[in-house]
Protein backbone atom coordinates (compact mmCIF):
# COMPACT_ATOMS: atom_id res chain seq x y z
CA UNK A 1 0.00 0.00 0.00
CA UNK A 2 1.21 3.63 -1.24
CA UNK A 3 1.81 5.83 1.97
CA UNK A 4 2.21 8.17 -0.48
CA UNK A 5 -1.00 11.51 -1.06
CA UNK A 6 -4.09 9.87 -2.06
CA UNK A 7 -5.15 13.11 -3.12
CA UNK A 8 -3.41 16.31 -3.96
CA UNK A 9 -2.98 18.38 -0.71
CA UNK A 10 -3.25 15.39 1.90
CA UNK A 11 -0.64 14.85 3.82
CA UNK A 12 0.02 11.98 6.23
CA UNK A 13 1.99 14.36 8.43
CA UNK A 14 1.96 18.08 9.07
CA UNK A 15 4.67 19.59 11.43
CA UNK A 16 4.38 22.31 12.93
CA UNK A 17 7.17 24.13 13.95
CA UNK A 18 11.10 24.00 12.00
CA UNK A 19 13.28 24.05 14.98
CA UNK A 20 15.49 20.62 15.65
CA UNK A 21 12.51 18.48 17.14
CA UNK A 22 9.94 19.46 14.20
CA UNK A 23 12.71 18.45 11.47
CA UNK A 24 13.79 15.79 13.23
CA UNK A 25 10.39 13.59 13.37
CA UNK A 26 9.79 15.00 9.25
CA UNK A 27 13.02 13.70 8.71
CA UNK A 28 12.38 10.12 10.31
CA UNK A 29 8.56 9.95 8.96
CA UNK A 30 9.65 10.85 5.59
CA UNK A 31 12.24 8.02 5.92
CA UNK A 32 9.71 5.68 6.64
CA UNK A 33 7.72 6.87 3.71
CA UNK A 34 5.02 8.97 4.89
CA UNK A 35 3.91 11.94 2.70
CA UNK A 36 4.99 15.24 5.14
CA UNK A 37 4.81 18.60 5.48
CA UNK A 38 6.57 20.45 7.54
CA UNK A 39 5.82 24.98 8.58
CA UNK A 40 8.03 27.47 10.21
CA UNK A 41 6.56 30.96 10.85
CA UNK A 42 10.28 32.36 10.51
CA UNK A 43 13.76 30.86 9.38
CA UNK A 44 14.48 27.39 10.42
CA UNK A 45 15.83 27.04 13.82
CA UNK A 46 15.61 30.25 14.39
CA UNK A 47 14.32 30.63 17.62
CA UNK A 48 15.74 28.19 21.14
CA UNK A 49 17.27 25.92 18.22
CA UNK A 50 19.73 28.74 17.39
CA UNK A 51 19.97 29.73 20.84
CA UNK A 52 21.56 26.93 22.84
CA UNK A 53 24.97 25.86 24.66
CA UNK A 54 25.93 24.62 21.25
CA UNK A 55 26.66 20.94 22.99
CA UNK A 56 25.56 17.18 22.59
CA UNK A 57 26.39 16.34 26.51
CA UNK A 58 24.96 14.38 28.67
CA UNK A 59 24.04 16.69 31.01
CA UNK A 60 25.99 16.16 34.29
CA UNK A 61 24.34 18.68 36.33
CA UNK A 62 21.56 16.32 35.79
CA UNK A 63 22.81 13.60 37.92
CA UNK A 64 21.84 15.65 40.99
CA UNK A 65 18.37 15.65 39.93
CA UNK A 66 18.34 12.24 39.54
CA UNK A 67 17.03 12.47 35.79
CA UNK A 68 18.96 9.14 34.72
CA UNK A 69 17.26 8.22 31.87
CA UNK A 70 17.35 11.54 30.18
CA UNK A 71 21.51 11.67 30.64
CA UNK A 72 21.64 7.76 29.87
CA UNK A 73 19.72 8.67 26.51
CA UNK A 74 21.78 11.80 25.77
CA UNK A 75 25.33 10.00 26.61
CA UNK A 76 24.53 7.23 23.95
CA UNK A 77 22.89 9.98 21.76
CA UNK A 78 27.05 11.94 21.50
CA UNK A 79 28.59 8.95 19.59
CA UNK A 80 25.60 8.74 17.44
CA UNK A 81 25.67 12.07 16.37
CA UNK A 82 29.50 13.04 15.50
CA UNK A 83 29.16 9.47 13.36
CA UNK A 84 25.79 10.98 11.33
CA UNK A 85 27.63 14.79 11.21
CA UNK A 86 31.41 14.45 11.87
CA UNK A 87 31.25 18.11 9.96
CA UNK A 88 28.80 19.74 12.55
CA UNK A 89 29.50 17.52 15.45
CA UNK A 90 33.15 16.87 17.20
CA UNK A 91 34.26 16.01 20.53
CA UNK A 92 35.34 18.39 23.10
CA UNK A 93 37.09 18.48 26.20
CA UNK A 94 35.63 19.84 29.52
CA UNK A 95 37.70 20.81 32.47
CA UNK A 96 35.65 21.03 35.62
CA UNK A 97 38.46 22.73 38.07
CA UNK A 98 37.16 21.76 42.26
CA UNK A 99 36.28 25.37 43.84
CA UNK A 100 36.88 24.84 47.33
CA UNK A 101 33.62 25.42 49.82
CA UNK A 102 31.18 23.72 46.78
CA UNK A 103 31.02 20.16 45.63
CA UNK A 104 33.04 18.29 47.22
CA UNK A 105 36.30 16.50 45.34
CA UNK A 106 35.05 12.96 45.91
CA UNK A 107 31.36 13.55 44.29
CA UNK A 108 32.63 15.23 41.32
CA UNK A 109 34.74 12.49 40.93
CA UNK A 110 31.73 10.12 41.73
CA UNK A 111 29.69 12.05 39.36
CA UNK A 112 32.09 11.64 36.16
CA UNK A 113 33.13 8.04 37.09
CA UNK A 114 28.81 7.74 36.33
CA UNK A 115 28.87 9.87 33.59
CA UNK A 116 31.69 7.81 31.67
CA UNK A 117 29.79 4.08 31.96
CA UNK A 118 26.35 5.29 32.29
CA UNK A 119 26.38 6.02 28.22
CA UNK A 120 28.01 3.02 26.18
CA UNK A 121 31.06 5.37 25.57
CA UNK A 122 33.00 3.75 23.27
CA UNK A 123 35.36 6.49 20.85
CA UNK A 124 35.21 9.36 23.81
CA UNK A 125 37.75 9.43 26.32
CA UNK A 126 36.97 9.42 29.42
CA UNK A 127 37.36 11.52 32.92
CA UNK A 128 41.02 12.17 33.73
CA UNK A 129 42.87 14.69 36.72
CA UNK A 130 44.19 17.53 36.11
CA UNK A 131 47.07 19.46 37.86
CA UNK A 132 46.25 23.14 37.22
CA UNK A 133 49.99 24.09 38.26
CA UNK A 134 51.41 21.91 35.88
CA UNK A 135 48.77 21.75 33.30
CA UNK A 136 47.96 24.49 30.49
CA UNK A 137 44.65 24.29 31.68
CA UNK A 138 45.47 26.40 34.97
CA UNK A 139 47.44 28.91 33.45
CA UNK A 140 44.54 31.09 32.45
CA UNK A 141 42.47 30.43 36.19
CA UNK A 142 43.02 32.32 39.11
CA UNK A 143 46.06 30.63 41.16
CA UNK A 144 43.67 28.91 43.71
CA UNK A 145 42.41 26.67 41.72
CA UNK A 146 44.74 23.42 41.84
CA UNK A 147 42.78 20.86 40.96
CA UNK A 148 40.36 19.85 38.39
CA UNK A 149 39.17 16.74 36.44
CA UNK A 150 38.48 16.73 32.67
CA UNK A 151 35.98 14.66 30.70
CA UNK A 152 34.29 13.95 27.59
CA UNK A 153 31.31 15.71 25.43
CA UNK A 154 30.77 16.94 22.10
CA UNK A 155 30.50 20.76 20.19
CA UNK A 156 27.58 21.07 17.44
CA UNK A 157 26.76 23.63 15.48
CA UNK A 158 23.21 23.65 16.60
CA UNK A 159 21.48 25.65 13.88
CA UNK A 160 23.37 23.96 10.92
CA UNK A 161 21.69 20.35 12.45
CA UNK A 162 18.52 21.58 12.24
CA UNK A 163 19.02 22.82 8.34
CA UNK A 164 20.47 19.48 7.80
CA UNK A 165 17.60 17.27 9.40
CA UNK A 166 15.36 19.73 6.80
CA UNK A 167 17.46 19.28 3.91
CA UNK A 168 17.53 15.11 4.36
CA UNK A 169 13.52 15.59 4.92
CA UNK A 170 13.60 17.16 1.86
CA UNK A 171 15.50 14.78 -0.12
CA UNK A 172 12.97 11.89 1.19
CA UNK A 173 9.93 13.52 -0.16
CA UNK A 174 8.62 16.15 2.19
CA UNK A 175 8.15 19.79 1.43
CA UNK A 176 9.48 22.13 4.17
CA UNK A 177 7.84 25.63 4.09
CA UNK A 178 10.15 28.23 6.34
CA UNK A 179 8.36 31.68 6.93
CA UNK A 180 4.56 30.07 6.69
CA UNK A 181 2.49 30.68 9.53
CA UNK A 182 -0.09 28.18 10.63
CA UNK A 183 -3.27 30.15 11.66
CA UNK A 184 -5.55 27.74 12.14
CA UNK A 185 -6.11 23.92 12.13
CA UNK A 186 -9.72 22.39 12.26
CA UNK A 187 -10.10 18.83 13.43
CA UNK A 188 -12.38 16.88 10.80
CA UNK A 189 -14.11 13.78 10.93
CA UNK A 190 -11.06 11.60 9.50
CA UNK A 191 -8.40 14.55 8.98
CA UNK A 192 -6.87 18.19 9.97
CA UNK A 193 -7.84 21.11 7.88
CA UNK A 194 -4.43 23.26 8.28
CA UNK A 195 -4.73 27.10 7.21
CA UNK A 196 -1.56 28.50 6.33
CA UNK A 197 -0.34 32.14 6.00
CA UNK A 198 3.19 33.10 3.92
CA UNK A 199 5.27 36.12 4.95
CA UNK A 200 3.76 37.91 1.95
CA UNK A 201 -0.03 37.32 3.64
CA UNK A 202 -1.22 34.47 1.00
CA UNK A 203 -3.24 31.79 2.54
CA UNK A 204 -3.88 28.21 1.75
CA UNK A 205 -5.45 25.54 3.26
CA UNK A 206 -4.15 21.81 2.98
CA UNK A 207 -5.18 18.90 4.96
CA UNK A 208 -3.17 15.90 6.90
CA UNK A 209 -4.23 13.11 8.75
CA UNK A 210 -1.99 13.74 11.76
CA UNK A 211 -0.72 16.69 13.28
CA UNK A 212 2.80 17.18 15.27
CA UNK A 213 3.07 20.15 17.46
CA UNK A 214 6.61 21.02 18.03
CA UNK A 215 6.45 24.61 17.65
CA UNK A 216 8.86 24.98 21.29
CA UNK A 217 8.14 27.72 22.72
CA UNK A 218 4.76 28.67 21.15
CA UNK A 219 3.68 25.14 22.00
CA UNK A 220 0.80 26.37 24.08
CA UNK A 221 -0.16 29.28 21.94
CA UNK A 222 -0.56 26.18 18.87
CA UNK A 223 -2.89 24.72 21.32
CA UNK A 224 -4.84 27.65 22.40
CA UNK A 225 -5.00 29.78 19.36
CA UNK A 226 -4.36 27.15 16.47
CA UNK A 227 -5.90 24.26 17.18
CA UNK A 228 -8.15 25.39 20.22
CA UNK A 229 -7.82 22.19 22.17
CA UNK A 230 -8.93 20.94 25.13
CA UNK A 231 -5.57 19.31 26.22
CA UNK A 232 -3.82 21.39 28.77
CA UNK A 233 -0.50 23.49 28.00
CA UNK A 234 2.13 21.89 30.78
CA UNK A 235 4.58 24.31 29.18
CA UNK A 236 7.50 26.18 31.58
CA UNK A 237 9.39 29.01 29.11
CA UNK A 238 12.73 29.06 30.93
CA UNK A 239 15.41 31.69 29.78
CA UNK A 240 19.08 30.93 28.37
CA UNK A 241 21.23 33.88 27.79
CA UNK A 242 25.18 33.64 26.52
CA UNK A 243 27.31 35.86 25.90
CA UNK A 244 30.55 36.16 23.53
CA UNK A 245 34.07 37.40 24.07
CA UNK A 246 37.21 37.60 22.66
CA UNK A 247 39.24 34.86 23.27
CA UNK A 248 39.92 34.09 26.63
CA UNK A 249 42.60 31.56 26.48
CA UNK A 250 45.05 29.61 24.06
CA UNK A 251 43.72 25.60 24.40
CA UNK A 252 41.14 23.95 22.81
CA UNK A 253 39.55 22.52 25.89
CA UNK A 254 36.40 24.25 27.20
CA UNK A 255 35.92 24.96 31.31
CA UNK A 256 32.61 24.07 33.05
CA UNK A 257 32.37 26.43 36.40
CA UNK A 258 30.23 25.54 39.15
CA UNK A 259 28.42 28.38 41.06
CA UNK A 260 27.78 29.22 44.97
CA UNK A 261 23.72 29.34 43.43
CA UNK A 262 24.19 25.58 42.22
CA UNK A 263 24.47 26.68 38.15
CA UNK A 264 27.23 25.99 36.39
CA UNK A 265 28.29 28.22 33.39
CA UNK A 266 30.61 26.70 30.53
CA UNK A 267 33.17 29.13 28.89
CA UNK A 268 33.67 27.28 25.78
CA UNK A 269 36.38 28.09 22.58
CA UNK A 270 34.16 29.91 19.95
CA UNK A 271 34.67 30.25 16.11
CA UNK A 272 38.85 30.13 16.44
CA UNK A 273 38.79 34.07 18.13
CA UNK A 274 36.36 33.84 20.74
CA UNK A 275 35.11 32.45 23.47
CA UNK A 276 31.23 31.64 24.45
CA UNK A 277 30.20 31.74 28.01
CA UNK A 278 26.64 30.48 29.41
CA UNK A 279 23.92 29.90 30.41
CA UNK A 280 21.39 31.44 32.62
CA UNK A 281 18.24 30.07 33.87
CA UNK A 282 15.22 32.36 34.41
CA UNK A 283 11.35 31.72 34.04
CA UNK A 284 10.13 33.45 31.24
CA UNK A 285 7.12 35.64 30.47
CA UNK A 286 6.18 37.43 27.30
CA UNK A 287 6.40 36.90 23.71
CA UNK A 288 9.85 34.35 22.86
CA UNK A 289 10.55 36.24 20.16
CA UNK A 290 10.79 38.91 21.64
CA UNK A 291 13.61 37.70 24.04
CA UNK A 292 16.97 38.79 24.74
CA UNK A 293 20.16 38.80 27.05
CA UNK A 294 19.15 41.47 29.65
CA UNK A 295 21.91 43.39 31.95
CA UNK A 296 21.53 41.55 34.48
CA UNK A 297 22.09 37.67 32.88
CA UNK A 298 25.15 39.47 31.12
CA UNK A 299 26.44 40.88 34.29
CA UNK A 300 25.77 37.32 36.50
CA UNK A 301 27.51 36.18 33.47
CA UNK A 302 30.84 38.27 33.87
CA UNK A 303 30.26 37.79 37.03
CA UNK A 304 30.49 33.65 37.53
CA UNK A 305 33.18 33.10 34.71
CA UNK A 306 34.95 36.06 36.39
CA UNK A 307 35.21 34.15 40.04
CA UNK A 308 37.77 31.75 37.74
CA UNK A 309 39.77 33.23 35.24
CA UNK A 310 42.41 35.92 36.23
CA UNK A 311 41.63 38.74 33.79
CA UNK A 312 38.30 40.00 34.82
CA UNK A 313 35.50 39.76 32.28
CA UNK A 314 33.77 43.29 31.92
CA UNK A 315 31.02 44.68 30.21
CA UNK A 316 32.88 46.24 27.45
CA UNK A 317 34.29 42.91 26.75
CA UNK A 318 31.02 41.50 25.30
CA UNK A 319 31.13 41.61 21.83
CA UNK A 320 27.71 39.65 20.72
CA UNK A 321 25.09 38.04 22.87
CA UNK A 322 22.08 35.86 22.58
CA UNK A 323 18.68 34.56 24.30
CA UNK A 324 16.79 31.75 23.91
CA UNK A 325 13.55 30.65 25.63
CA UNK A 326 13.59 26.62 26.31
CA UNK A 327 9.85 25.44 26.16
CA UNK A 328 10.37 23.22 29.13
CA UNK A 329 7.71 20.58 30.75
CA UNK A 330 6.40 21.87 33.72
CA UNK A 331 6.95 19.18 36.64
CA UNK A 332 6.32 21.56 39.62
CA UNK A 333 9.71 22.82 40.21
CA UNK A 334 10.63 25.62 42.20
CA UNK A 335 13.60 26.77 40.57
CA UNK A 336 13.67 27.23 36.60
CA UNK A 337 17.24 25.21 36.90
CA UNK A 338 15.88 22.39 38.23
CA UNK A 339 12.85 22.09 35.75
CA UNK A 340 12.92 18.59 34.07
CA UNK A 341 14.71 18.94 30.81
CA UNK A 342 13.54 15.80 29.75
CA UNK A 343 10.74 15.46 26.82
CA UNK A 344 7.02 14.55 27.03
CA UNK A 345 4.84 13.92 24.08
CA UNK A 346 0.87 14.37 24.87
CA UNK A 347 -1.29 12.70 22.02
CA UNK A 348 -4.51 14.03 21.47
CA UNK A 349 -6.78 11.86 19.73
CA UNK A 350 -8.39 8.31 19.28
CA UNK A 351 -11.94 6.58 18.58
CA UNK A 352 -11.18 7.56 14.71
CA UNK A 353 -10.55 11.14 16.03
CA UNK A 354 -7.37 12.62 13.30
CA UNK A 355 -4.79 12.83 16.23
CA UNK A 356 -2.51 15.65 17.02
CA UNK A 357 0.92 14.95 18.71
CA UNK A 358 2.42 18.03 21.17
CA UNK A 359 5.57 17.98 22.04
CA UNK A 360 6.80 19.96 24.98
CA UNK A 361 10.79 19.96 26.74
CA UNK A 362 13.14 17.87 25.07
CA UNK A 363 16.95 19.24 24.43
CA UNK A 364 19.03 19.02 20.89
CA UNK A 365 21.49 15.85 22.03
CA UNK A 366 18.03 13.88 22.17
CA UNK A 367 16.58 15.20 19.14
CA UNK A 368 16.70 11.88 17.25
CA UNK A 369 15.23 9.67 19.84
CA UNK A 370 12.56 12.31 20.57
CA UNK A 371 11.50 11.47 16.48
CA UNK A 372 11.61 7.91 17.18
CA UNK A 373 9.20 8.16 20.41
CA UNK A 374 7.14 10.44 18.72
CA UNK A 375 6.51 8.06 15.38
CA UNK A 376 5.93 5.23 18.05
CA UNK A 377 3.29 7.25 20.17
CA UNK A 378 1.99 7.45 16.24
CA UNK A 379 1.85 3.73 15.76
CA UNK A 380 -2.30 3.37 15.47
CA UNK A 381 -2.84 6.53 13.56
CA UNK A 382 0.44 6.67 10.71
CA UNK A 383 0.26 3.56 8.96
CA UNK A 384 4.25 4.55 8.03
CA UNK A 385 5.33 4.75 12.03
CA UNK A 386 5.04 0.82 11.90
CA UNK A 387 8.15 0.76 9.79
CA UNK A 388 11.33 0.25 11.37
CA UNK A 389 13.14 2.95 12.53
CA UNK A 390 16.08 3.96 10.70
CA UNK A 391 17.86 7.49 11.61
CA UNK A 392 20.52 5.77 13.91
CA UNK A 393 23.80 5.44 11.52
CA UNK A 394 21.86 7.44 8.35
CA UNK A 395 24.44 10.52 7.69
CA UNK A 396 23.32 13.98 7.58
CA UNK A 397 24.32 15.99 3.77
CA UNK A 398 27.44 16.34 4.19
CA UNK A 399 28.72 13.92 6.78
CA UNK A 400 29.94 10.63 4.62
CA UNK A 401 33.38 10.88 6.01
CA UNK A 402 34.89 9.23 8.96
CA UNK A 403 34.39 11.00 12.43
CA UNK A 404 38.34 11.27 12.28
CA UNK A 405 38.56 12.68 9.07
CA UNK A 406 37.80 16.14 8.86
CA UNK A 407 41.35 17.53 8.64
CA UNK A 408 41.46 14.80 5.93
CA UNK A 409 38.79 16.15 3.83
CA UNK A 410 40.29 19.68 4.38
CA UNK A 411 43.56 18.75 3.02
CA UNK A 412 41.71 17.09 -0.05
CA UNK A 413 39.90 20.34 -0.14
CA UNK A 414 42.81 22.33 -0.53
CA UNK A 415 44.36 20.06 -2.72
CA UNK A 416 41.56 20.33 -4.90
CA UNK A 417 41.45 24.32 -4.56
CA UNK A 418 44.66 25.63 -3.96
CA UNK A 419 43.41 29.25 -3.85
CA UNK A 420 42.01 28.80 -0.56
CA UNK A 421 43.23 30.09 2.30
CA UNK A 422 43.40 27.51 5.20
CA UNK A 423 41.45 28.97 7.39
CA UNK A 424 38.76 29.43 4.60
CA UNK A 425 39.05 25.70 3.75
CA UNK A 426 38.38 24.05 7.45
CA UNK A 427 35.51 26.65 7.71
CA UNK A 428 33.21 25.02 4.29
CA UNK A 429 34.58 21.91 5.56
CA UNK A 430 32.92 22.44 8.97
CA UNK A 431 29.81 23.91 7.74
CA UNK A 432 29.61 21.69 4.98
CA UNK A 433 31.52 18.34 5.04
CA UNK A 434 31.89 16.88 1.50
CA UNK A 435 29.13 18.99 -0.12
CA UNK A 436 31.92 21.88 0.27
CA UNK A 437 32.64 20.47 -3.49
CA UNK A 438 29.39 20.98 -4.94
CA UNK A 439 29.65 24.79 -3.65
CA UNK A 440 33.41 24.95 -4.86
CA UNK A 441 32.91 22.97 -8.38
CA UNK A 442 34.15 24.61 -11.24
CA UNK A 443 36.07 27.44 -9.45
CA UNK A 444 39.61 27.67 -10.63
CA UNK A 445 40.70 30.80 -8.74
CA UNK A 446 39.23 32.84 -5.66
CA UNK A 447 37.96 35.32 -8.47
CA UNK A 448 36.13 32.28 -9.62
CA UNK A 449 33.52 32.42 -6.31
CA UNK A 450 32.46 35.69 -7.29
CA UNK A 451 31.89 38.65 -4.85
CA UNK A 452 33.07 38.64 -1.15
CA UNK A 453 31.34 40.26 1.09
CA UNK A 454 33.51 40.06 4.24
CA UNK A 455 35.72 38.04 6.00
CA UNK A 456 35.90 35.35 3.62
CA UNK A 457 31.98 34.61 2.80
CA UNK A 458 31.70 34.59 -1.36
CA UNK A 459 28.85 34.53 -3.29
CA UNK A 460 29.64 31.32 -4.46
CA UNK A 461 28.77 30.48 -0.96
CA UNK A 462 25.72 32.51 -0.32
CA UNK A 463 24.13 31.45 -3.66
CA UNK A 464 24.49 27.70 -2.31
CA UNK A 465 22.76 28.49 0.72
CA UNK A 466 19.79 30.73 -0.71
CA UNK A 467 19.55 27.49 -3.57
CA UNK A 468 19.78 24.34 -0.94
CA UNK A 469 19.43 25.94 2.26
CA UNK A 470 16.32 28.27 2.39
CA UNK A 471 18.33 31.45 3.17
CA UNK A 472 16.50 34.33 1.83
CA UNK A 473 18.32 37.23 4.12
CA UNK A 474 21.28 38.39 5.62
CA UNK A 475 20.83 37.17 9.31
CA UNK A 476 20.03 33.73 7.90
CA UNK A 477 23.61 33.20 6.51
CA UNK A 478 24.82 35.52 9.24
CA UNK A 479 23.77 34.05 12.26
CA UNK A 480 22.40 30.58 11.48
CA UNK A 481 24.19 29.05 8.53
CA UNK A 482 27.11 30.36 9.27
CA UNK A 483 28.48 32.83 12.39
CA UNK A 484 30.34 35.33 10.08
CA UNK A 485 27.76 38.19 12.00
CA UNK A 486 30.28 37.83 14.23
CA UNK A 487 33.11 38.92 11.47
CA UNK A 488 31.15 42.00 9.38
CA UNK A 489 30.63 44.97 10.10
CA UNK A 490 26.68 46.84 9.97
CA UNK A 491 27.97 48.17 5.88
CA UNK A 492 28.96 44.67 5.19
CA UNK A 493 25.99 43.04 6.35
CA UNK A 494 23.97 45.83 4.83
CA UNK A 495 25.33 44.89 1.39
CA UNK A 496 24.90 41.24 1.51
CA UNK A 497 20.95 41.31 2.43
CA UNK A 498 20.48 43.79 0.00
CA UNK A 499 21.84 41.53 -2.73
CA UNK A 500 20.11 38.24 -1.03
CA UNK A 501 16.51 40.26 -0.86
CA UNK A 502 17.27 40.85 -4.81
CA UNK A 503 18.38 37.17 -5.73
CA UNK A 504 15.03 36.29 -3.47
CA UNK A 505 12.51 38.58 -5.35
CA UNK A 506 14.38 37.35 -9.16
CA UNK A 507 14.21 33.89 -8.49
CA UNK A 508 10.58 34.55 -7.19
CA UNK A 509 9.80 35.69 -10.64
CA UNK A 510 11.52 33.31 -12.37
């Protein structure tokens, strides 16, 4: 039997929401063969998807809330991940240096000797201890801290994952609509009526006969003013601020800090000159997109990393900072911290009812089993969830190398283009992985990828993404597809949306 549309505009599965959970379960339905479609009201990822620690972990602080499952799932999740994205995802160091007067030596050590079984580690290394006298690790700490202990997680370029998961959704059959606004959903007798809105103010209507909720942090407002359902909203919007600095010291290891509040903030090597430090925790009221880093998160911020390193951080030294708002579960918890950040999926539906599927919590190292659960809470309504599931091991675009082999592929890269600069080559080769070539093919000199429009972004580069990757504006390549916000200046950035809004409106009327 065809899972394919029956009928023009009936889909098996409509999506709601293109942040990593919403193109994550299009991505595994559409693998399984179900016809999908999939709405963003802005960019994908582009609200907390964009916004987080930028870290498959485990979650160690998580230990003390007794949430094994969740860091079980995430520590087996790491491995998985670097093997499907080796460009986006790598491993990274963590030194946790003991601050005298907190936790104590022993249950650190405790905690990481957990942390490094609990997960099937297999390729990580695990928890080692440090001499901050002797190691480079201590030179850039204050002098009282001796001791520390240094384990395994992994970096990913959170934003880039989510484009990915879209682009591999894509390539399996479903249509992914970025800046389409879902204004209202009616439940039929056998099906959802879904009323969509572009940016431009068109409306359509198409039908599915399952809908997902996973619009994060407008979860509730999907329920309330979408859909109108009677299922309550167990929704907590919790706060994440970081900020960016110049970099802060030499290594490539990143420091995890613990706090006299309980929190921990990481201070983790950033795009080769900087250095990212985070995150806060703060309940959340008001419109997410509305959110950002206020003067007090960036001053606790300062603050906490401060108490370690021996240069103060200051205010002046921030150079970009960012806010997210985490759609959390609510379990009841007094403090926004210690809010579950584990995922629950509420199904809504039954008795030949079309069901709908909400998701609420979750975090982006658990994005693929999240799809999985979701597809099997799906079982009696999506004749295509009773297929095998088959994400584990399927590489992201990009990421058919080895997870060792990304200096490899650079060298090939540069063998291939001579004209690059190094530094130019590992960044397509992070963004990118081996579909760097289809943006480089052809090009015979740097004059060959056309315009540059700052630091070292071309055109060749910017057409790519605008042709494969939905960007239609600066900020997109900017600040999502890339981080090279971080590397123009206002007259730079200027320039390249008002070429991108022009290469947008011809190939509209093409």
């Amino acid at each position: 039997m065809s899972l394919r549309r029956e009928q023009p505009g009936l889909f098996d599965l409509a999506v709601i929401g293109g942040g990593i959970n919403g193109c994550g379960i299009a991505r595994d339905a559409a693998g399984r063969g179900a016809s999908v479609v999939l709405f963003e009201q802005n960019d994908l990822g582009s609200g907390t998807s964009s916004a987080s620690t930028k870290l498959i972990h485990g979650g160690l602080r998580y230990l003390e809330h007794h949430e094994f499952r969740l860091v079980r799932e995430s520590l087996m999740e790491r491995e998985v991940l670097w093997g499907m994205a080796p460009h986006i995802v790598w491993p990274l160091r963590f030194v946790l240096p003991h601050h005298a007067g907190l936790r104590p030596a022993w249950l650190l050590r405790l905690g990481l000797l957990l942390y490094d079984n609990l997960g099937g580690r297999r390729r990580l290394p695990g928890t080692r201890t440090l001499d901050l006298a002797r190691d480079p690790a201590g030179a850039p700490l204050k002098p009282g801290f001796g001791r520390a202990f240094e384990y395994s997680d992994c970096w990913v370029e959170d934003s880039r994952l989510v484009v990915l998961n879209a682009r591999d959704a894509a390539a399996r059959g479903a249509v992914i609509r970025p800046r389409t606004r879902v204004v209202g959903a009616a439940r039929l007798a056998d099906r959802w009526e879904v009323t969509v809105e572009e940016a431009g103010g068109r409306r359509e209507t198409v039908q599915a006969r399952v809908l997902v909720n996973a619009a994060g942090p407008w979860v509730a407002d999907v329920l309330t003013g979408v859909v109108r359902a009677n299922t309550a909203a167990g929704v907590r919007l919790v706060q994440g601020s970081h900020i960016v600095v110049r970099r802060l010291f030499a290594h490539d290891r990143a420091y995890i800090f613990q706090n006299a509040d309980g929190r921990i903030v990481f201070a983790i090597p950033y795009e080769r000159d900087f250095t990212l430090i985070g995150t806060t925790d703060r309940d959340y009221r008001g419109d997410p997109a509305a959110v950002s880093a206020s003067e007090e998160e960036i001053a606790y911020l300062c603050a906490a990393a401060s108490e370690y390193f021996r240069d103060a951080i200051r205010r002046e030294d921030v150079v970009w900072t960012y806010s997210g708002v985490r759609p959390l579960y609510d379990d009841g918890a007094t403090k926004a911290q210690e809010a579950t950040r584990d995922y629950v999926l509420t199904l809504d539906g039954g008795d030949g009812r079309p069901a709908l599927l909400s998701v609420f919590g979750g975090k982006i190292t658990t994005y693929r089993r999240l799809a999985e659960a979701a597809l099997e809470r799906l079982r009696d309504h999506l004749p295509a969830a009773r297929r095998p599931a088959w994400t584990r091991g399927a590489v992201l675009p990009g990421g058919d190398f080895p997870v060792t082999g990304a200096d490899d592929l650079v060298a090939q890269v540069r063998r291939e283009h001579p004209y690059l600069a190094p530094a130019h080559a590992a960044r397509l080769v992070r963004a990118y992985g081996t579909d760097t070539r289809e943006i480089l093919q052809g090009a015979r000199t740097a004059a060959d990828l056309g315009r540059v429009f700052g630091a070292d972004l071309t055109e060749r580069e910017v057409r790519y993404l605008m042709r494969r990757e939905w960007a239609i504006r600066a900020d997109d390549v900017l600040w999502r597809r890339t981080k090279l916000g971080l590397r123009l200046d206002p007259a730079e950035a200027a320039a390249l949306d008002a070429f991108m809004r022009g290469g947008a409106a011809a190939s509209s009327a093409a």
